[in-house]
PDB file of N, CA and C in Angstrom:
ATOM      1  N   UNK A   1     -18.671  29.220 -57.515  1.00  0.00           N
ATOM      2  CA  UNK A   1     -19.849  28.761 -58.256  1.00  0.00           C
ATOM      3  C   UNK A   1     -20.388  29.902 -59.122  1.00  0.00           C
ATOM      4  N   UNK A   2     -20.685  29.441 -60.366  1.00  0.00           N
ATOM      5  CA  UNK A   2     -21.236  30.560 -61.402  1.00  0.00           C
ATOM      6  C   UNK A   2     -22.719  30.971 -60.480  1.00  0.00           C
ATOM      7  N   UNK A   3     -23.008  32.341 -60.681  1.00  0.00           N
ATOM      8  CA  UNK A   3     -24.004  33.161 -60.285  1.00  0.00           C
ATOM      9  C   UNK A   3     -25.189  33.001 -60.800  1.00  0.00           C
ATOM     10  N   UNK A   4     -24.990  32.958 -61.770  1.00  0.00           N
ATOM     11  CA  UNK A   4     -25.975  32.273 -63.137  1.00  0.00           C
ATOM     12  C   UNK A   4     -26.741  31.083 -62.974  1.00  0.00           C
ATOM     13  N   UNK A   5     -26.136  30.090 -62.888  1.00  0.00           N
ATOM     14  CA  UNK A   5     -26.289  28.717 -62.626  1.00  0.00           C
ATOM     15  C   UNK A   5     -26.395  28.257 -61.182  1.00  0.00           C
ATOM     16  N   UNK A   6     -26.350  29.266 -59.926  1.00  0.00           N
ATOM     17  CA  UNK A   6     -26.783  29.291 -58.689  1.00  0.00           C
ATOM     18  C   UNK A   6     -28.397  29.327 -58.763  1.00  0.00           C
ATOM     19  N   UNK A   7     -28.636  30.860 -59.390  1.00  0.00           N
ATOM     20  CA  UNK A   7     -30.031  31.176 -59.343  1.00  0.00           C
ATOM     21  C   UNK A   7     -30.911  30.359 -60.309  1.00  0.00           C
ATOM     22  N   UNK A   8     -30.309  29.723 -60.992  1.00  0.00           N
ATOM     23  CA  UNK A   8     -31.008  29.371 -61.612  1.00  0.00           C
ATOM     24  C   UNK A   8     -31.673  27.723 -61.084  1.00  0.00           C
ATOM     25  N   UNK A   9     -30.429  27.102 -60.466  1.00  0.00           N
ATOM     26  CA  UNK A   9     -31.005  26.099 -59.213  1.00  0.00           C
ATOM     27  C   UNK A   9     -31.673  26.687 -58.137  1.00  0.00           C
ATOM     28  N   UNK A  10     -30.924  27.937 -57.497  1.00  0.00           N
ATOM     29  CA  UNK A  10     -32.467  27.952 -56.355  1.00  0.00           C
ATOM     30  C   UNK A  10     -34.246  28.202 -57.403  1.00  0.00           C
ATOM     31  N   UNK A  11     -34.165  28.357 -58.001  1.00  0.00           N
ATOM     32  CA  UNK A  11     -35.259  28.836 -59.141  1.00  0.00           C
ATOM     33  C   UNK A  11     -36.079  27.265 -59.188  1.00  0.00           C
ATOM     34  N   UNK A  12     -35.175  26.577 -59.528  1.00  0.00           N
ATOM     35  CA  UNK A  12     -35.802  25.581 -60.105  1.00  0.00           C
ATOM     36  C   UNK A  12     -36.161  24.838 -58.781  1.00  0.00           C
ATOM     37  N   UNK A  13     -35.481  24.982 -57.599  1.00  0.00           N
ATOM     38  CA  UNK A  13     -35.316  24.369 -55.961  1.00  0.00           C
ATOM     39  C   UNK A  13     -37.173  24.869 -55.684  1.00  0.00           C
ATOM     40  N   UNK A  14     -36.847  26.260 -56.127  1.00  0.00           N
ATOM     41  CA  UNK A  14     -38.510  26.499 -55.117  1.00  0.00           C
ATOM     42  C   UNK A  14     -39.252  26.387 -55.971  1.00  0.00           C
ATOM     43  N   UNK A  15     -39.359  25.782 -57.638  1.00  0.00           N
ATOM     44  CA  UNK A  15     -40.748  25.617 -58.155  1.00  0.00           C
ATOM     45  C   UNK A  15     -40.900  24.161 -57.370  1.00  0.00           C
ATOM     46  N   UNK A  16     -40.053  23.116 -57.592  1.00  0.00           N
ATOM     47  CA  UNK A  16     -40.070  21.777 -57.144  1.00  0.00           C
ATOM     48  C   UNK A  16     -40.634  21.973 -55.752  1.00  0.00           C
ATOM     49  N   UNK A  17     -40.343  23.189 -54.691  1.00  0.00           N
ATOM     50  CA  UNK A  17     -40.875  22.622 -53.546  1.00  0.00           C
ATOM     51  C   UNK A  17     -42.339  23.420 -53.907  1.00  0.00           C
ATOM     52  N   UNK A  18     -42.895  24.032 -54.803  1.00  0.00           N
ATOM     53  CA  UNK A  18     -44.289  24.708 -54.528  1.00  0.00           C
ATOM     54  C   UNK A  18     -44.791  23.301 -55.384  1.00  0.00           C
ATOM     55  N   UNK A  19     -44.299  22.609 -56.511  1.00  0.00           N
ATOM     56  CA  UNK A  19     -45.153  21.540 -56.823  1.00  0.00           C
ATOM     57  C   UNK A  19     -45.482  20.508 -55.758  1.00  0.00           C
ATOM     58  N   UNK A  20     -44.623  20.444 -54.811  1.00  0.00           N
ATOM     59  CA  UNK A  20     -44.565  19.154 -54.077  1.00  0.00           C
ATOM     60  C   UNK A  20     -45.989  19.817 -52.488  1.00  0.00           C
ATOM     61  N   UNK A  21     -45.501  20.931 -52.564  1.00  0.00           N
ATOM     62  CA  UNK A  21     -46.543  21.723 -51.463  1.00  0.00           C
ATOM     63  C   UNK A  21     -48.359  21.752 -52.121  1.00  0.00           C
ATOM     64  N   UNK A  22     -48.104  22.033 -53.215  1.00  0.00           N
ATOM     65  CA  UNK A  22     -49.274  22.122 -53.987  1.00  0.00           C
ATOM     66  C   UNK A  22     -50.174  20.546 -53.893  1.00  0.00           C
ATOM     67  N   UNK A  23     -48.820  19.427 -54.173  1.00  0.00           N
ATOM     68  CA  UNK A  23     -49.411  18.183 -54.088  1.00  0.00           C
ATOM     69  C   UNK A  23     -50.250  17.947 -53.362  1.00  0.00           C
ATOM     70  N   UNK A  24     -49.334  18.361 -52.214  1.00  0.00           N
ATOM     71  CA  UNK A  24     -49.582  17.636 -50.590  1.00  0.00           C
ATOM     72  C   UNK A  24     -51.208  18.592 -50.385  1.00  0.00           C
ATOM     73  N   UNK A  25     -51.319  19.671 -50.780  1.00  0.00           N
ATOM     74  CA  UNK A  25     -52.566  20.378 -50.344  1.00  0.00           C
ATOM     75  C   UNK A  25     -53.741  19.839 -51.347  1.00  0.00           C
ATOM     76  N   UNK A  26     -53.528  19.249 -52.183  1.00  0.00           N
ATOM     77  CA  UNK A  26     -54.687  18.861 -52.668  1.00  0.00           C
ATOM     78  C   UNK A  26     -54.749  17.419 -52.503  1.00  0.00           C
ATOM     79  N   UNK A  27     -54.044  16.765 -52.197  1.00  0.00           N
ATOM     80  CA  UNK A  27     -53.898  15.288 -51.378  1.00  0.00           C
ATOM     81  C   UNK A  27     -54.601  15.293 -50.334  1.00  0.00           C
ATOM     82  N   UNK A  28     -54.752  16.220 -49.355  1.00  0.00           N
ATOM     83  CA  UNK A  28     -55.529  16.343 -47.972  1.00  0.00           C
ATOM     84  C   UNK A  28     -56.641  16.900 -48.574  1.00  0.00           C
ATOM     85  N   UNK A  29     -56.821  17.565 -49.317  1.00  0.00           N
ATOM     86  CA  UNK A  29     -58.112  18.114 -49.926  1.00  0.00           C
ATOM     87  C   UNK A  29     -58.969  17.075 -50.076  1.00  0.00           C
ATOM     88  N   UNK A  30     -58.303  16.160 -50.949  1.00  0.00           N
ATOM     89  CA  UNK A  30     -59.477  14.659 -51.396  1.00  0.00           C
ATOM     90  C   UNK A  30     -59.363  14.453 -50.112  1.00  0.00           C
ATOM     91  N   UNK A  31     -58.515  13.876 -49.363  1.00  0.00           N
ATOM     92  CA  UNK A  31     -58.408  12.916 -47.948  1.00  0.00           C
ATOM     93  C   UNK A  31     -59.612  13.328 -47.308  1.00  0.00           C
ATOM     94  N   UNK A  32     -59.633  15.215 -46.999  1.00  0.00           N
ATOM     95  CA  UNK A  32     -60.516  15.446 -46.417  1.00  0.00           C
ATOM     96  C   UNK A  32     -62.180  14.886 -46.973  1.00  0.00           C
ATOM     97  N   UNK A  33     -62.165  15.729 -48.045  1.00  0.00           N
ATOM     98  CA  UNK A  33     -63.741  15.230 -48.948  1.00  0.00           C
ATOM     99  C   UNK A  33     -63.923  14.057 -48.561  1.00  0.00           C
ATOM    100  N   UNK A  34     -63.320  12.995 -49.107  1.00  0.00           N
ATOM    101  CA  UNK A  34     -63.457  11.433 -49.071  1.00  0.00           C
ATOM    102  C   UNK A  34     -63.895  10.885 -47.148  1.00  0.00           C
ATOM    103  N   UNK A  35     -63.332  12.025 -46.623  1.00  0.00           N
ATOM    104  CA  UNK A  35     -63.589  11.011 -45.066  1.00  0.00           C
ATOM    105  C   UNK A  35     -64.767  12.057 -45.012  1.00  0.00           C
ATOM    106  N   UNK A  36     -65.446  13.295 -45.075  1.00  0.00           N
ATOM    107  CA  UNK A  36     -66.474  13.703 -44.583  1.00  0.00           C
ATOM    108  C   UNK A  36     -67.704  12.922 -45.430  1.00  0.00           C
ATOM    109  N   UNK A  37     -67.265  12.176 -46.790  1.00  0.00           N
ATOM    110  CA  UNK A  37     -68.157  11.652 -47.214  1.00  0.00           C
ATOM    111  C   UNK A  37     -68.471  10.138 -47.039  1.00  0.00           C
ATOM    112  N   UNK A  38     -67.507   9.468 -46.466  1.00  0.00           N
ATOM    113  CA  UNK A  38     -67.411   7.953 -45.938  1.00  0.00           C
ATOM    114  C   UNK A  38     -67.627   7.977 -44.502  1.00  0.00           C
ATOM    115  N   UNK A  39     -67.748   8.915 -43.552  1.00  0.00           N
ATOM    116  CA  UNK A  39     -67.340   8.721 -41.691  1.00  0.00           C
ATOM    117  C   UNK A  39     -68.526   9.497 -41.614  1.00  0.00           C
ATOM    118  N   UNK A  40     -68.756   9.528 -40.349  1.00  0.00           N
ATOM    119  CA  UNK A  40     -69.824   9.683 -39.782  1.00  0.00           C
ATOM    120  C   UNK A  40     -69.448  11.789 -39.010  1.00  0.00           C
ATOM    121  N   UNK A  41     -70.449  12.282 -38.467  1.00  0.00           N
ATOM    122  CA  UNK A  41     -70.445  13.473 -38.603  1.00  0.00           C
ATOM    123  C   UNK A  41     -69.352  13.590 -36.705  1.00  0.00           C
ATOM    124  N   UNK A  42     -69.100  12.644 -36.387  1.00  0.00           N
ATOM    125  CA  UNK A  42     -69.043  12.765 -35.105  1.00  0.00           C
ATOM    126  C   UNK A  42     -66.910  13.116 -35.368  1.00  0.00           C
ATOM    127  N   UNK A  43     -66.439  11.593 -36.216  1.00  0.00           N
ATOM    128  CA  UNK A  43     -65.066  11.576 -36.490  1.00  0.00           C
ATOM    129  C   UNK A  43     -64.814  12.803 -37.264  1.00  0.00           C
ATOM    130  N   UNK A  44     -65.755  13.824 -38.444  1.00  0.00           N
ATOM    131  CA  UNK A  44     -65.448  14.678 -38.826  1.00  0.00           C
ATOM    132  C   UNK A  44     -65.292  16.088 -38.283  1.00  0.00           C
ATOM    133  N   UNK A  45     -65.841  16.218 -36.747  1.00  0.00           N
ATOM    134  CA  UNK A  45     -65.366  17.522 -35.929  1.00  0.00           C
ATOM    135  C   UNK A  45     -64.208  17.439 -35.012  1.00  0.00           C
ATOM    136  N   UNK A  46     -63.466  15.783 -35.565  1.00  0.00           N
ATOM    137  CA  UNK A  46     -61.925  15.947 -34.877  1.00  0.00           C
ATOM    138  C   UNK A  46     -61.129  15.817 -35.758  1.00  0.00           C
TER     139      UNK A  46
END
């Protein structure tokens, strides 16, 4: 396999997984906001 065209897929491998990580952390971000602002204070200290 060209050397070149290795790194350049793992390159492109770990932006795709920091976009998909990035997603997921601001996905729980709202999730979170949205339930401390809809639920009651009791479901939000579990």
């Amino acid at each position: 396999m060209n050397q070149q065209l290795h790194r350049a897929l793992s390159r492109y491998a770990l932006t795709f997984q920091g976009n998909i990580l990035s997603v997921n952390c601001q996905c729980r971000m709202l999730t979170r906001v949205r339930r401390t602002h809809s639920t009651s204070p009791v479901e939000n200290s579990l």
